[in-house]
PDB file of N, CA and C in Angstrom:
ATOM      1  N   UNK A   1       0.843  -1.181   0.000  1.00  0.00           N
ATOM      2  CA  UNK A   1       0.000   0.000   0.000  1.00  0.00           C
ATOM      3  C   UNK A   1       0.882   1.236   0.000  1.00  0.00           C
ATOM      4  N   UNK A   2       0.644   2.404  -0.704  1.00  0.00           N
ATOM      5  CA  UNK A   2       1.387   3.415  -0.878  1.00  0.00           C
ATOM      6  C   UNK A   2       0.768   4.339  -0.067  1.00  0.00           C
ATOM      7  N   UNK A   3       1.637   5.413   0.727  1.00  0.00           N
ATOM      8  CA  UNK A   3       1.379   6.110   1.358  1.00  0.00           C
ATOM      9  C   UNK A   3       0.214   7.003   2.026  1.00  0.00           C
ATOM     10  N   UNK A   4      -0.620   6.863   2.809  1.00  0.00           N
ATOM     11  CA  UNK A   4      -1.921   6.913   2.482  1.00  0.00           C
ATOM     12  C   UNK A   4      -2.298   8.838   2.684  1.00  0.00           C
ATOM     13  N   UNK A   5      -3.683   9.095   2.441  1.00  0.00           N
ATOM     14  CA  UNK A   5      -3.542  10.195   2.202  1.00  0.00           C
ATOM     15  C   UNK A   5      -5.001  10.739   2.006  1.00  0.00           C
ATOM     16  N   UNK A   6      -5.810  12.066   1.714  1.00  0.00           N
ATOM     17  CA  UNK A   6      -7.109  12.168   1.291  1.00  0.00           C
ATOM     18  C   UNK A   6      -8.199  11.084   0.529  1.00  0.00           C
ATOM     19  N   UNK A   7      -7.067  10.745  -0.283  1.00  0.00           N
ATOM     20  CA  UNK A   7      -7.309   9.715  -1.459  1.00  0.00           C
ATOM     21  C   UNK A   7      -8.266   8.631  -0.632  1.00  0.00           C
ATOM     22  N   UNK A   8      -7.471   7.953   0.245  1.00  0.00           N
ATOM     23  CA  UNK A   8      -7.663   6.710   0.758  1.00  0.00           C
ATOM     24  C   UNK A   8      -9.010   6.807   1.522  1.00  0.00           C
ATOM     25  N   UNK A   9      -9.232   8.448   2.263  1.00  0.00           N
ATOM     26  CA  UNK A   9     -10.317   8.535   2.979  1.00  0.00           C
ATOM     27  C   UNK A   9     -11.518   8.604   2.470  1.00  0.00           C
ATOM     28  N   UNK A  10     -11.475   9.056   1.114  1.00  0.00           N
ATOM     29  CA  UNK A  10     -12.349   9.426  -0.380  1.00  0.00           C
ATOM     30  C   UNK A  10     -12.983   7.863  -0.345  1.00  0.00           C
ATOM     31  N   UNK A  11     -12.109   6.815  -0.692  1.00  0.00           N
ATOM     32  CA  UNK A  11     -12.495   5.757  -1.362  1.00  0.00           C
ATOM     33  C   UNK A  11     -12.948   5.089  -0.194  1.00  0.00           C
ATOM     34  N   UNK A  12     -12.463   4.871   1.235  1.00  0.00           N
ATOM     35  CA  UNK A  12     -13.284   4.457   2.122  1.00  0.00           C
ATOM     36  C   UNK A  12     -14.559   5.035   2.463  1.00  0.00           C
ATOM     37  N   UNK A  13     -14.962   6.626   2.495  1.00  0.00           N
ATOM     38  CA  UNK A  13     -16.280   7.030   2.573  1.00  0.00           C
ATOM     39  C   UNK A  13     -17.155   6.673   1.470  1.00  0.00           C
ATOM     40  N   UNK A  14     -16.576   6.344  -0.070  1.00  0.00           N
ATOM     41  CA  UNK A  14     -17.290   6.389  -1.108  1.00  0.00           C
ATOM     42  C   UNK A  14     -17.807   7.417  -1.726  1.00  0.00           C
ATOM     43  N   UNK A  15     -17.014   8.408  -1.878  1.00  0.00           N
ATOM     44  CA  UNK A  15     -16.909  10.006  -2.260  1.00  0.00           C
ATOM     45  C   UNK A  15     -16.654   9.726  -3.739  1.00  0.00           C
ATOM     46  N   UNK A  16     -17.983   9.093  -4.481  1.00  0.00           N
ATOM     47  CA  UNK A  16     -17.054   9.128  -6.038  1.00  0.00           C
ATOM     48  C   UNK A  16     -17.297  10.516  -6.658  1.00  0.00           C
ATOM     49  N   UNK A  17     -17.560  11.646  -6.396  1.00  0.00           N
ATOM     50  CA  UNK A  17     -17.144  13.321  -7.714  1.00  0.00           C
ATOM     51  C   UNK A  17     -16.183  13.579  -6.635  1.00  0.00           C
ATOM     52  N   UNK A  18     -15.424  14.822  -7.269  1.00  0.00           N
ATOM     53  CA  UNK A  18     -14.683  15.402  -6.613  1.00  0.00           C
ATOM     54  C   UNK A  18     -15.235  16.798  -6.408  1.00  0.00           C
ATOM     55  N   UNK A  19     -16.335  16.764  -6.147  1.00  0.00           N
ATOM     56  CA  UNK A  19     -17.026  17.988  -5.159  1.00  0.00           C
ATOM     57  C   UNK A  19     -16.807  18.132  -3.880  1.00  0.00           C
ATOM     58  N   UNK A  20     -16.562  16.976  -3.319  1.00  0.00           N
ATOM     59  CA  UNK A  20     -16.205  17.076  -1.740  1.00  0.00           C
ATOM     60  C   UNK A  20     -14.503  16.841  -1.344  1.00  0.00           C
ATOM     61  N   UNK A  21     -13.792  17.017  -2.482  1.00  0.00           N
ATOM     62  CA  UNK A  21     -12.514  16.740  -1.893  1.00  0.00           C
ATOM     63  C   UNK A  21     -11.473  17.717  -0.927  1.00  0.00           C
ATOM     64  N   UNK A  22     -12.002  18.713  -1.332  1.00  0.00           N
ATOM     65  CA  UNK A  22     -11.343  20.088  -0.129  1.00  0.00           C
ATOM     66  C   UNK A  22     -11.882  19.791   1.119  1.00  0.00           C
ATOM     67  N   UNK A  23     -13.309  19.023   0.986  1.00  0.00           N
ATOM     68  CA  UNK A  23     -13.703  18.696   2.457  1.00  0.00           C
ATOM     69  C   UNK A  23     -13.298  17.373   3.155  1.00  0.00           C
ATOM     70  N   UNK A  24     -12.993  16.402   2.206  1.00  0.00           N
ATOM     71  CA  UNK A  24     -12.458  15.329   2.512  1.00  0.00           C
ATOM     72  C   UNK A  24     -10.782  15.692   2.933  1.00  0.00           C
ATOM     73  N   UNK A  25     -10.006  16.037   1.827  1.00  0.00           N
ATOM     74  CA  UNK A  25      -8.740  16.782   2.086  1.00  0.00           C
ATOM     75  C   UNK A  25      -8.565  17.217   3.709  1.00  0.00           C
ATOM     76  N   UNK A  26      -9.898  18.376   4.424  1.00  0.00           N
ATOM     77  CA  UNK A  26      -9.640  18.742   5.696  1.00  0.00           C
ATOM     78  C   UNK A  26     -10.006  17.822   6.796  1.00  0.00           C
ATOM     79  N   UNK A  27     -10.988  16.712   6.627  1.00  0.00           N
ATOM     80  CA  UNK A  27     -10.740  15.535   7.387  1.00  0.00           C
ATOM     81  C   UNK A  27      -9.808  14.897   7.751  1.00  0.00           C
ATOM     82  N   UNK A  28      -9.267  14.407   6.402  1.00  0.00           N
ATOM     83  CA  UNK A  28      -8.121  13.579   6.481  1.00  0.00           C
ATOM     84  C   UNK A  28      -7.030  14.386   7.464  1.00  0.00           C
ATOM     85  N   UNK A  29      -6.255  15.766   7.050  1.00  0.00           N
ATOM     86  CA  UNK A  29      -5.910  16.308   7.671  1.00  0.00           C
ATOM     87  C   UNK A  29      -5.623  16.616   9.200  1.00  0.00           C
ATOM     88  N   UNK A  30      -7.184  16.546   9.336  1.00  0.00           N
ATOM     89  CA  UNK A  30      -7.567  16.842  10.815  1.00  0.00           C
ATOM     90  C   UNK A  30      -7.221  15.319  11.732  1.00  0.00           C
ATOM     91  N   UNK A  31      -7.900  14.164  11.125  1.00  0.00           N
ATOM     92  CA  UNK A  31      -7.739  13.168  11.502  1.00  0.00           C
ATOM     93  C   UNK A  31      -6.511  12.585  11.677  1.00  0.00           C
ATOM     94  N   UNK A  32      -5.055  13.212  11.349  1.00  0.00           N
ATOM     95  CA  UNK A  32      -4.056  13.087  11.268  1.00  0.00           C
ATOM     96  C   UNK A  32      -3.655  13.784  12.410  1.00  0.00           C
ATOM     97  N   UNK A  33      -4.010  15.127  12.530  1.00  0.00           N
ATOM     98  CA  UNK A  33      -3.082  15.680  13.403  1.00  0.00           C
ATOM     99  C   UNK A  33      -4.061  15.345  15.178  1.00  0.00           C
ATOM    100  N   UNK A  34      -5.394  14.485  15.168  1.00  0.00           N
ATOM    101  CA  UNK A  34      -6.076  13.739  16.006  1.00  0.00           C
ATOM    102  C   UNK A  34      -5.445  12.484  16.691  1.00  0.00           C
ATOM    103  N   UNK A  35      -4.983  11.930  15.640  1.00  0.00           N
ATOM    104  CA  UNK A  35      -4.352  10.695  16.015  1.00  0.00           C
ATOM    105  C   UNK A  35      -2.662  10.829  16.554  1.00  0.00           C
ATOM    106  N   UNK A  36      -2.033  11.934  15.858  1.00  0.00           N
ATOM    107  CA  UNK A  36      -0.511  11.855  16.021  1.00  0.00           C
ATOM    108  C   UNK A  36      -0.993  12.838  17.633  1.00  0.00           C
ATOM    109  N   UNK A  37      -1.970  14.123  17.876  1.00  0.00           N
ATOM    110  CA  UNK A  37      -1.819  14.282  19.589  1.00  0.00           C
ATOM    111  C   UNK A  37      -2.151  13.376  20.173  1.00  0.00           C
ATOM    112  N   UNK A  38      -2.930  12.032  20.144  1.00  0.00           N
ATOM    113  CA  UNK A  38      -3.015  10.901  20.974  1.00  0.00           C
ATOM    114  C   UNK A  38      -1.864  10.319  20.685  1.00  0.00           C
ATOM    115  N   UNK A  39      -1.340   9.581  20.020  1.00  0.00           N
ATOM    116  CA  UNK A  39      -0.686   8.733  20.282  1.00  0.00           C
ATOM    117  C   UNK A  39       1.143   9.298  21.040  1.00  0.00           C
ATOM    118  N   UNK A  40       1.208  10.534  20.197  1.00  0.00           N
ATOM    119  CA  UNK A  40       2.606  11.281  20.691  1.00  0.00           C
ATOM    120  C   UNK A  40       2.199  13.037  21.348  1.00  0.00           C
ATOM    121  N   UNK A  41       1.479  13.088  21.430  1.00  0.00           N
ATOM    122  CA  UNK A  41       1.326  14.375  22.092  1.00  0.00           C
ATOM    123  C   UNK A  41       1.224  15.989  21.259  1.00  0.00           C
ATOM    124  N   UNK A  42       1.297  16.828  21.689  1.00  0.00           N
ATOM    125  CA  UNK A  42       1.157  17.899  20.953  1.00  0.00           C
ATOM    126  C   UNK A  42       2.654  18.205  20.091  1.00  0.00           C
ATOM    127  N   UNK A  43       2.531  18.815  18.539  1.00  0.00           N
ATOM    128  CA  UNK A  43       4.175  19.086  18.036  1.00  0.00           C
ATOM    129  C   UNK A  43       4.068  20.225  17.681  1.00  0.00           C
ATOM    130  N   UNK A  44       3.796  20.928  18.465  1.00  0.00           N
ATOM    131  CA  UNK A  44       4.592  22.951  18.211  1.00  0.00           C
ATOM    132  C   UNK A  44       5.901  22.956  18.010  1.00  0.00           C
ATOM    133  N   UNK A  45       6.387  22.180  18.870  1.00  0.00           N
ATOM    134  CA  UNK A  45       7.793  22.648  18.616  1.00  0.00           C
ATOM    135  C   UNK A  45       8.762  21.449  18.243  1.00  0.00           C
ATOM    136  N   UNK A  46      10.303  21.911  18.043  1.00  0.00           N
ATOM    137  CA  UNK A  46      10.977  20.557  17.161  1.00  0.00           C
ATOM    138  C   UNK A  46      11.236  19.315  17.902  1.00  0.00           C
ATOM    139  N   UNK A  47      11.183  19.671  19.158  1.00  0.00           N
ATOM    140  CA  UNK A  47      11.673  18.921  20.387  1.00  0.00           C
ATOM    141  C   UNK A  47      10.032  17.874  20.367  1.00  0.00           C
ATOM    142  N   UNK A  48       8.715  18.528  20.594  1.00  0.00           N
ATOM    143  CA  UNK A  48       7.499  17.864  20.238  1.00  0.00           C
ATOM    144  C   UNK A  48       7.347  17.144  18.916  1.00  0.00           C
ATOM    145  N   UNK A  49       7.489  17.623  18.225  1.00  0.00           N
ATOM    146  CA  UNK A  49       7.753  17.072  16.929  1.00  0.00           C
ATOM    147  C   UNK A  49       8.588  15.638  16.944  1.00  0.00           C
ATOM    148  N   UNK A  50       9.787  15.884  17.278  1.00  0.00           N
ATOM    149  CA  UNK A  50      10.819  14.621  16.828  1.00  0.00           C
ATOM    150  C   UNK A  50      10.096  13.410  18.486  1.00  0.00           C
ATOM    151  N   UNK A  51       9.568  13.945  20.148  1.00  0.00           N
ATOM    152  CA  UNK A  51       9.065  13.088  20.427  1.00  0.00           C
ATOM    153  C   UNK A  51       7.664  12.838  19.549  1.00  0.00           C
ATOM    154  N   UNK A  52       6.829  13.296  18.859  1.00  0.00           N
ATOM    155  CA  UNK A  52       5.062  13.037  18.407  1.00  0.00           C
ATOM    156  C   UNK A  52       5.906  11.363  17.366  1.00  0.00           C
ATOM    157  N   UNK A  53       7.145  11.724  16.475  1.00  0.00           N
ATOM    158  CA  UNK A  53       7.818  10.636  15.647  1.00  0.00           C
ATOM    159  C   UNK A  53       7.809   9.733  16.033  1.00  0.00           C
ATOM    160  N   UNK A  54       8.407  10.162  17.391  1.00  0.00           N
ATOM    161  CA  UNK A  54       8.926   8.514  17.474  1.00  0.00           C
ATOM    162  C   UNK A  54       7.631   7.742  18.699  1.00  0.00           C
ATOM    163  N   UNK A  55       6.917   8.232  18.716  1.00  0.00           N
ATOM    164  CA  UNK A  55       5.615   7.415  19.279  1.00  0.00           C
ATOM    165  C   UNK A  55       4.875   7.180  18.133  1.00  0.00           C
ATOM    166  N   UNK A  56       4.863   8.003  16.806  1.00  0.00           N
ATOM    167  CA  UNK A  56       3.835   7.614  15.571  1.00  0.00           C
ATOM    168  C   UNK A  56       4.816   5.933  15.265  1.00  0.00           C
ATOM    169  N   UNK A  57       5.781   6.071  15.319  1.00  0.00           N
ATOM    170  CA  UNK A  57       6.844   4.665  14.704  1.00  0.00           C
ATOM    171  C   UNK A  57       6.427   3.741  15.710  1.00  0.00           C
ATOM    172  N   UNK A  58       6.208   3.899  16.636  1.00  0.00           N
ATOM    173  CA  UNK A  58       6.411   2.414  17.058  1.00  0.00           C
ATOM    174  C   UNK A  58       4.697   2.016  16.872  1.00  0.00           C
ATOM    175  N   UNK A  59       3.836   2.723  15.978  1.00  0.00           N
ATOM    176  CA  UNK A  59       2.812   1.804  15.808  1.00  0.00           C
ATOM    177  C   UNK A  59       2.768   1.543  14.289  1.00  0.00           C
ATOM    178  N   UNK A  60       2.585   0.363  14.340  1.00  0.00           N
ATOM    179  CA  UNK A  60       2.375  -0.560  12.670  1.00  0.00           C
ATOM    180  C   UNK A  60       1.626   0.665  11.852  1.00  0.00           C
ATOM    181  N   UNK A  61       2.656   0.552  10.606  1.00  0.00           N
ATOM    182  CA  UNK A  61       1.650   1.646   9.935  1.00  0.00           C
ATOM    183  C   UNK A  61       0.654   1.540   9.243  1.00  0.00           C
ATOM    184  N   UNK A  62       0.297   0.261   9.435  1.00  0.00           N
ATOM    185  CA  UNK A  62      -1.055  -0.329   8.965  1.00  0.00           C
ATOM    186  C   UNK A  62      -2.634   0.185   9.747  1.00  0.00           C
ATOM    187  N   UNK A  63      -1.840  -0.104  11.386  1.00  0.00           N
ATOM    188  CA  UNK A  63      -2.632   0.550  12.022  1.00  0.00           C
ATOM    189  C   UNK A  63      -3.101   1.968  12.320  1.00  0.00           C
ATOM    190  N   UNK A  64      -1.991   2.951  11.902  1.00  0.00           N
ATOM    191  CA  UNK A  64      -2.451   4.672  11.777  1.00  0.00           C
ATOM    192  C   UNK A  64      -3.407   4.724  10.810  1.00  0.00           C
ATOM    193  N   UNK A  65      -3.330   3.881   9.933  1.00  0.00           N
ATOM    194  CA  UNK A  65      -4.279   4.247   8.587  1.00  0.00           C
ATOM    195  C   UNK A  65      -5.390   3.547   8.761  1.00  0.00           C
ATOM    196  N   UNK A  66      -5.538   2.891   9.542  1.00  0.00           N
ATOM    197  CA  UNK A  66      -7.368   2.565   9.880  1.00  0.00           C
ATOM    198  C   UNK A  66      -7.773   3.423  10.933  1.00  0.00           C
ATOM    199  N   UNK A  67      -6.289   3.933  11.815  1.00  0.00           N
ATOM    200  CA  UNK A  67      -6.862   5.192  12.935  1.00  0.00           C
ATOM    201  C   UNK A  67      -7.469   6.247  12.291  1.00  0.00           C
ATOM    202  N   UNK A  68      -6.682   6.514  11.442  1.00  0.00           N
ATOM    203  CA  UNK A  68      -6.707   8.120  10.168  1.00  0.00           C
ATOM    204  C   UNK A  68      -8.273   7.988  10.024  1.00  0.00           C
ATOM    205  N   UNK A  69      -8.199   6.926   8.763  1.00  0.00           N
ATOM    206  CA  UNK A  69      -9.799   6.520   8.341  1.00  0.00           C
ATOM    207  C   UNK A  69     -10.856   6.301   9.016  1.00  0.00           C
ATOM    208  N   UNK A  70     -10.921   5.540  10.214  1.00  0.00           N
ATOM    209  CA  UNK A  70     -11.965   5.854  11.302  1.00  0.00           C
ATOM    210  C   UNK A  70     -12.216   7.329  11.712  1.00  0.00           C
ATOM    211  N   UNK A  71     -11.305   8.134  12.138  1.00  0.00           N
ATOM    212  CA  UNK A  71     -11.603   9.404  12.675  1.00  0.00           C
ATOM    213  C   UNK A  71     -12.139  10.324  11.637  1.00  0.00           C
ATOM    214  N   UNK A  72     -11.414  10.158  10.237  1.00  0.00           N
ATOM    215  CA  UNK A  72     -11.889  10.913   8.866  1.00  0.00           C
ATOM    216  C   UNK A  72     -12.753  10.974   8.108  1.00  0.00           C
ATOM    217  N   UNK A  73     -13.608   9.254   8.666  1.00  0.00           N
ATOM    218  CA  UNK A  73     -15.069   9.103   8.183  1.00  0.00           C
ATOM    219  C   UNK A  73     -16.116   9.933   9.776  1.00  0.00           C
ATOM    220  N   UNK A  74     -15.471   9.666  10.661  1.00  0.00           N
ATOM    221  CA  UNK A  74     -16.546  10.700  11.741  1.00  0.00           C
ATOM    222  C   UNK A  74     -16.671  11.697  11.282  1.00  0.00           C
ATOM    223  N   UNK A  75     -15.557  12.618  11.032  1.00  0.00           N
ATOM    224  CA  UNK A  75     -15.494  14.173  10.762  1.00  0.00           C
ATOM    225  C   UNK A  75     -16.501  13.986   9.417  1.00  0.00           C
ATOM    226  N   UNK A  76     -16.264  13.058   8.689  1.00  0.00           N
ATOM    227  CA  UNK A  76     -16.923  13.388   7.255  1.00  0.00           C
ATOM    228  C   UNK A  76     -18.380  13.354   7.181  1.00  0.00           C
ATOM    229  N   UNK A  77     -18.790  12.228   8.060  1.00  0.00           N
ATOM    230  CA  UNK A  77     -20.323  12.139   7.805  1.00  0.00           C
ATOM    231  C   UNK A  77     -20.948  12.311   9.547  1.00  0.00           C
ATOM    232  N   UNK A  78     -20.088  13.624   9.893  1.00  0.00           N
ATOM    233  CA  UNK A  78     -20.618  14.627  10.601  1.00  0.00           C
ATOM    234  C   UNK A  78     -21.561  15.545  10.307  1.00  0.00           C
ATOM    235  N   UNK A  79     -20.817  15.903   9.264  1.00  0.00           N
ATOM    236  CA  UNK A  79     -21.738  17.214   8.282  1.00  0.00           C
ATOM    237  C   UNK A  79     -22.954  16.795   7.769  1.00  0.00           C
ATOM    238  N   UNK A  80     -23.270  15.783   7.782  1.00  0.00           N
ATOM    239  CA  UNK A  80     -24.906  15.302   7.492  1.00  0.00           C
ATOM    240  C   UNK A  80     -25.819  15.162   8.853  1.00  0.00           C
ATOM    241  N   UNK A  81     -25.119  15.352  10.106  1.00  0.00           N
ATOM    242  CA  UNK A  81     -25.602  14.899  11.380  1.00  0.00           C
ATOM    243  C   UNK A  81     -26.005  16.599  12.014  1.00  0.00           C
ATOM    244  N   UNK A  82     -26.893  16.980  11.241  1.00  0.00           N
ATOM    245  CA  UNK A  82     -27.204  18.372  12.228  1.00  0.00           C
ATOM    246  C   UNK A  82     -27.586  18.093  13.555  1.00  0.00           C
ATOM    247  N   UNK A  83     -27.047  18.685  14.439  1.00  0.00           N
ATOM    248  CA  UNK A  83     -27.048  18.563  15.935  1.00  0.00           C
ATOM    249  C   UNK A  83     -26.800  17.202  16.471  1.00  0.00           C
ATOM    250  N   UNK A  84     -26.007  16.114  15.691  1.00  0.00           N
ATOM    251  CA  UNK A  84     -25.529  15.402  16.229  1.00  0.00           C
ATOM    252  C   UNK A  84     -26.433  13.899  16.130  1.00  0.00           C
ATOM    253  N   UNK A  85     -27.266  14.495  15.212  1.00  0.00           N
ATOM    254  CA  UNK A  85     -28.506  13.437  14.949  1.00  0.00           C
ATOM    255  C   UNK A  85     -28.211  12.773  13.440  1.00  0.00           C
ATOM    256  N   UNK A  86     -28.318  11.460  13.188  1.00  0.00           N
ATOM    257  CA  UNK A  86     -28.299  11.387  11.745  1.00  0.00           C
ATOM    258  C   UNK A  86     -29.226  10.558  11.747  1.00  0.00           C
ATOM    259  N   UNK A  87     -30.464  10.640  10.655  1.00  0.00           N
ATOM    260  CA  UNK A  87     -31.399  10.449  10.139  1.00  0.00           C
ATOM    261  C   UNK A  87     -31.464   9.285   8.764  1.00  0.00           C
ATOM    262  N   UNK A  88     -31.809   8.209   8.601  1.00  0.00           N
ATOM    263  CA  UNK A  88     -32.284   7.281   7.551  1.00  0.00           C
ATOM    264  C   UNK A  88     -33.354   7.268   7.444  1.00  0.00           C
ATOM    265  N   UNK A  89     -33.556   7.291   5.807  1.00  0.00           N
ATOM    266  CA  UNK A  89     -34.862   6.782   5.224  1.00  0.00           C
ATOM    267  C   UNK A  89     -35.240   5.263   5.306  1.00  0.00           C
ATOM    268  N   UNK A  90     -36.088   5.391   6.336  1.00  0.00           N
ATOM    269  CA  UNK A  90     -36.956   3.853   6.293  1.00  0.00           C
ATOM    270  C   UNK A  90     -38.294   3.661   6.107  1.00  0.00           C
ATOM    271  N   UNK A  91     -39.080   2.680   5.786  1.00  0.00           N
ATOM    272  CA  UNK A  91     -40.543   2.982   5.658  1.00  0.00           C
ATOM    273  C   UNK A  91     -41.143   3.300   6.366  1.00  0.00           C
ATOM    274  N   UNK A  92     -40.904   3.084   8.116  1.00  0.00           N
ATOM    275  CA  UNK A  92     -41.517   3.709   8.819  1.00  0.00           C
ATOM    276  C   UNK A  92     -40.616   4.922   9.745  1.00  0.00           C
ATOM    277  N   UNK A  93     -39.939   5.534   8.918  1.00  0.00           N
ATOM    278  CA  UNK A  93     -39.127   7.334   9.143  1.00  0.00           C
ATOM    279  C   UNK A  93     -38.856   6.935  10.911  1.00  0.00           C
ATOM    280  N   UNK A  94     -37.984   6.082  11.239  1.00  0.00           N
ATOM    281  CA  UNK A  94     -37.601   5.794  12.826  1.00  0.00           C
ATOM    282  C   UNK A  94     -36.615   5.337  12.648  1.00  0.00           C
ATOM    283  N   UNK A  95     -35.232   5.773  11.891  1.00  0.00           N
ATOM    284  CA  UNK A  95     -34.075   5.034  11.928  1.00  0.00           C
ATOM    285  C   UNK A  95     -33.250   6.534  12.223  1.00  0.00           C
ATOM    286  N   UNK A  96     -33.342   6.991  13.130  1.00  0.00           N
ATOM    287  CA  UNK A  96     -32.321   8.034  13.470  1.00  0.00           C
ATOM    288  C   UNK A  96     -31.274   7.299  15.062  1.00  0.00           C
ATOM    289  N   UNK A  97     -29.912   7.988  14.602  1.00  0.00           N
ATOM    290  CA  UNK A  97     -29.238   7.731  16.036  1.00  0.00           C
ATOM    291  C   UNK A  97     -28.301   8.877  16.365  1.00  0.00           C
ATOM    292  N   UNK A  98     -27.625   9.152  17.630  1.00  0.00           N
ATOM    293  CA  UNK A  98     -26.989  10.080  17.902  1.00  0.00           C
ATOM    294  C   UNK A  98     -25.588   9.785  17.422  1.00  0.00           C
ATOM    295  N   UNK A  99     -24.968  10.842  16.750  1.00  0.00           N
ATOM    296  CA  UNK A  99     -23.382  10.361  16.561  1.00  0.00           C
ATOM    297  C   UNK A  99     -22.071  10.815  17.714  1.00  0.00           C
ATOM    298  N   UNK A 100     -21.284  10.375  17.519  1.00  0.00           N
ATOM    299  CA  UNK A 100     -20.478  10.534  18.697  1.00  0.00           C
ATOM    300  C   UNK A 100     -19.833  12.234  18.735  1.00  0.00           C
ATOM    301  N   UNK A 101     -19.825  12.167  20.007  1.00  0.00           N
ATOM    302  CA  UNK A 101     -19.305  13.586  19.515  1.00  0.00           C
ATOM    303  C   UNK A 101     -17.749  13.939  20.216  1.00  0.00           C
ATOM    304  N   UNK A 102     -17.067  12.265  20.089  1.00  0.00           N
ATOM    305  CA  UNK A 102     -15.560  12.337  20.248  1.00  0.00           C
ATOM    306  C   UNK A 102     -15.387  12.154  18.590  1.00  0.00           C
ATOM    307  N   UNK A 103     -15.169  12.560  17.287  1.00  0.00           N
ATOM    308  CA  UNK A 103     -14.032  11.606  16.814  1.00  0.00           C
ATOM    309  C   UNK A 103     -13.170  10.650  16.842  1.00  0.00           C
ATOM    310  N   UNK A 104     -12.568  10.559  17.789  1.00  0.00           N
ATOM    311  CA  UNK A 104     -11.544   9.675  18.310  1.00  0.00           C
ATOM    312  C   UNK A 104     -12.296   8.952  18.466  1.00  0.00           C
ATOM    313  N   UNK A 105     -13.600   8.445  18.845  1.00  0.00           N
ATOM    314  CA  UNK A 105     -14.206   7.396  19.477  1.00  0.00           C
ATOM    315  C   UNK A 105     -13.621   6.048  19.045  1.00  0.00           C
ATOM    316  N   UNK A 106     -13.548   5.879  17.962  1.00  0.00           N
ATOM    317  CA  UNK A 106     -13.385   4.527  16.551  1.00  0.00           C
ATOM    318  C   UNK A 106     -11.738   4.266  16.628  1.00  0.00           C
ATOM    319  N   UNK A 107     -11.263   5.140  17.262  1.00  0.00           N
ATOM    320  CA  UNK A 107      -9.702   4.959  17.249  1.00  0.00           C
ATOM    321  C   UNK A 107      -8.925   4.995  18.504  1.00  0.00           C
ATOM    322  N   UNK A 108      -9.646   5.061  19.400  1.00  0.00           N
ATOM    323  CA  UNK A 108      -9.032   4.777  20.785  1.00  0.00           C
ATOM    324  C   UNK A 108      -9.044   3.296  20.934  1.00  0.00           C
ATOM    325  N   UNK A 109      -9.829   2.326  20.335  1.00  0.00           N
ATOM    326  CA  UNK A 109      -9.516   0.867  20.868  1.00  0.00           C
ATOM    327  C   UNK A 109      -8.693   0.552  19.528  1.00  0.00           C
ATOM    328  N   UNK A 110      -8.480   0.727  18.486  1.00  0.00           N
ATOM    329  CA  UNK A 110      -7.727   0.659  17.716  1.00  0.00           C
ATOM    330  C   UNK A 110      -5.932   0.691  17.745  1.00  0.00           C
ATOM    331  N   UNK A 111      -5.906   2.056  18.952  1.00  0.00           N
ATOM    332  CA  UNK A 111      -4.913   2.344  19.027  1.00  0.00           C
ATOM    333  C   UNK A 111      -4.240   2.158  20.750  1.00  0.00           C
ATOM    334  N   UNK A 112      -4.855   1.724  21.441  1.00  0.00           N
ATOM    335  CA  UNK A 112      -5.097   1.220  22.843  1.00  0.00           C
ATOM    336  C   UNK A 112      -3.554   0.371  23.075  1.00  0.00           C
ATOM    337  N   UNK A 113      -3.586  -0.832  21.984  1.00  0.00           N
ATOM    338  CA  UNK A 113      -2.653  -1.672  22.351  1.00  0.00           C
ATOM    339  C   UNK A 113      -0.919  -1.063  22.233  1.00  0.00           C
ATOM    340  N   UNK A 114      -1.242  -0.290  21.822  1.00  0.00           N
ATOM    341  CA  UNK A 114       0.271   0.995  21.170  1.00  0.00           C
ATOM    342  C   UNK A 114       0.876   2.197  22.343  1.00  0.00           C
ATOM    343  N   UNK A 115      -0.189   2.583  23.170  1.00  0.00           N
ATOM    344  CA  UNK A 115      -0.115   3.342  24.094  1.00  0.00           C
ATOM    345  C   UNK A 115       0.654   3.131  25.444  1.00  0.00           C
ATOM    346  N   UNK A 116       1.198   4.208  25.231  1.00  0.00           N
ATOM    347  CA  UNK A 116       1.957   3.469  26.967  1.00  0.00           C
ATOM    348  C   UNK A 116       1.541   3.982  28.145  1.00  0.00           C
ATOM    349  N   UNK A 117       1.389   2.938  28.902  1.00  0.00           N
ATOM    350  CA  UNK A 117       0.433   3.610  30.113  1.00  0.00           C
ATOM    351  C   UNK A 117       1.279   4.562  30.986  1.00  0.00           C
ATOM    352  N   UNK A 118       0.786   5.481  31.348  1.00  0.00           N
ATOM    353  CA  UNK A 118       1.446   6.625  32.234  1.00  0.00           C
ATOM    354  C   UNK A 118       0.766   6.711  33.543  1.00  0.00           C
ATOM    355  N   UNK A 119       1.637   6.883  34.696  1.00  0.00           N
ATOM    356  CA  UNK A 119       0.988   7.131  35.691  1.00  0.00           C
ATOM    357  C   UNK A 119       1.616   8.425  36.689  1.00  0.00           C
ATOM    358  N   UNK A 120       0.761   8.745  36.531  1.00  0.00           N
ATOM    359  CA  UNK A 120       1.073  10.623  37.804  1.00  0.00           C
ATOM    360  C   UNK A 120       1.187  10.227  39.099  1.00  0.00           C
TER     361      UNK A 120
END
């Protein structure tokens, strides 16, 4: 698999025009810099930065990219969830549920086994 990227989040939501790709583009994005402050912390600076690295490395990079994509499909089919509600057409109009209103939700057990436990 080659480097993953908007692209990948496109074809997992099933975004076939490219009308939504600036919005997909800022998912993906977002969902990136979601997953790299969980797993390595905040990177303002170079010292944050080179630690956020080397906590993104020690997880399989198989696994960032189902983190990415889980969090990038929340953000994405957010925007259909006014107030947090998303709505299906069924014959009898009763298929609504609440969506989460972590992102991260889909990627904290994903990324659970990677984490190192800290204690204060």
């Amino acid at each position: 698999m080659s480097d993953p990227d908007f692209t990948t989040l496109k074809a997992y939501v099933n975004a076939a025009s490219n009308v939504h790709d600036a919005f997909i583009g800022d998912c993906w994005d977002e969902a990136v810099e979601l997953v790299g402050n969980h797993v390595g912390g905040p990177a303002m600076t170079t010292v944050q930065q080179e630690a956020r690295a080397a906590e993104l490395a020690r997880v399989p990079a198989t696994v960032l990219t189902r983190a990415y994509l889980e969090v990038g499909a929340e953000l994405y089919y957010r925007r259909d969830a006014p107030n947090g509600v998303k709505e299906f057409a069924t014959p009898d109009g009763s298929a609504s549920f609440r969506v989460a209103r972590d992102p991260m939700v889909g990627a904290y057990p994903i990324l659970a086994p990677y984490m190192s436990a800290g204690f204060a």
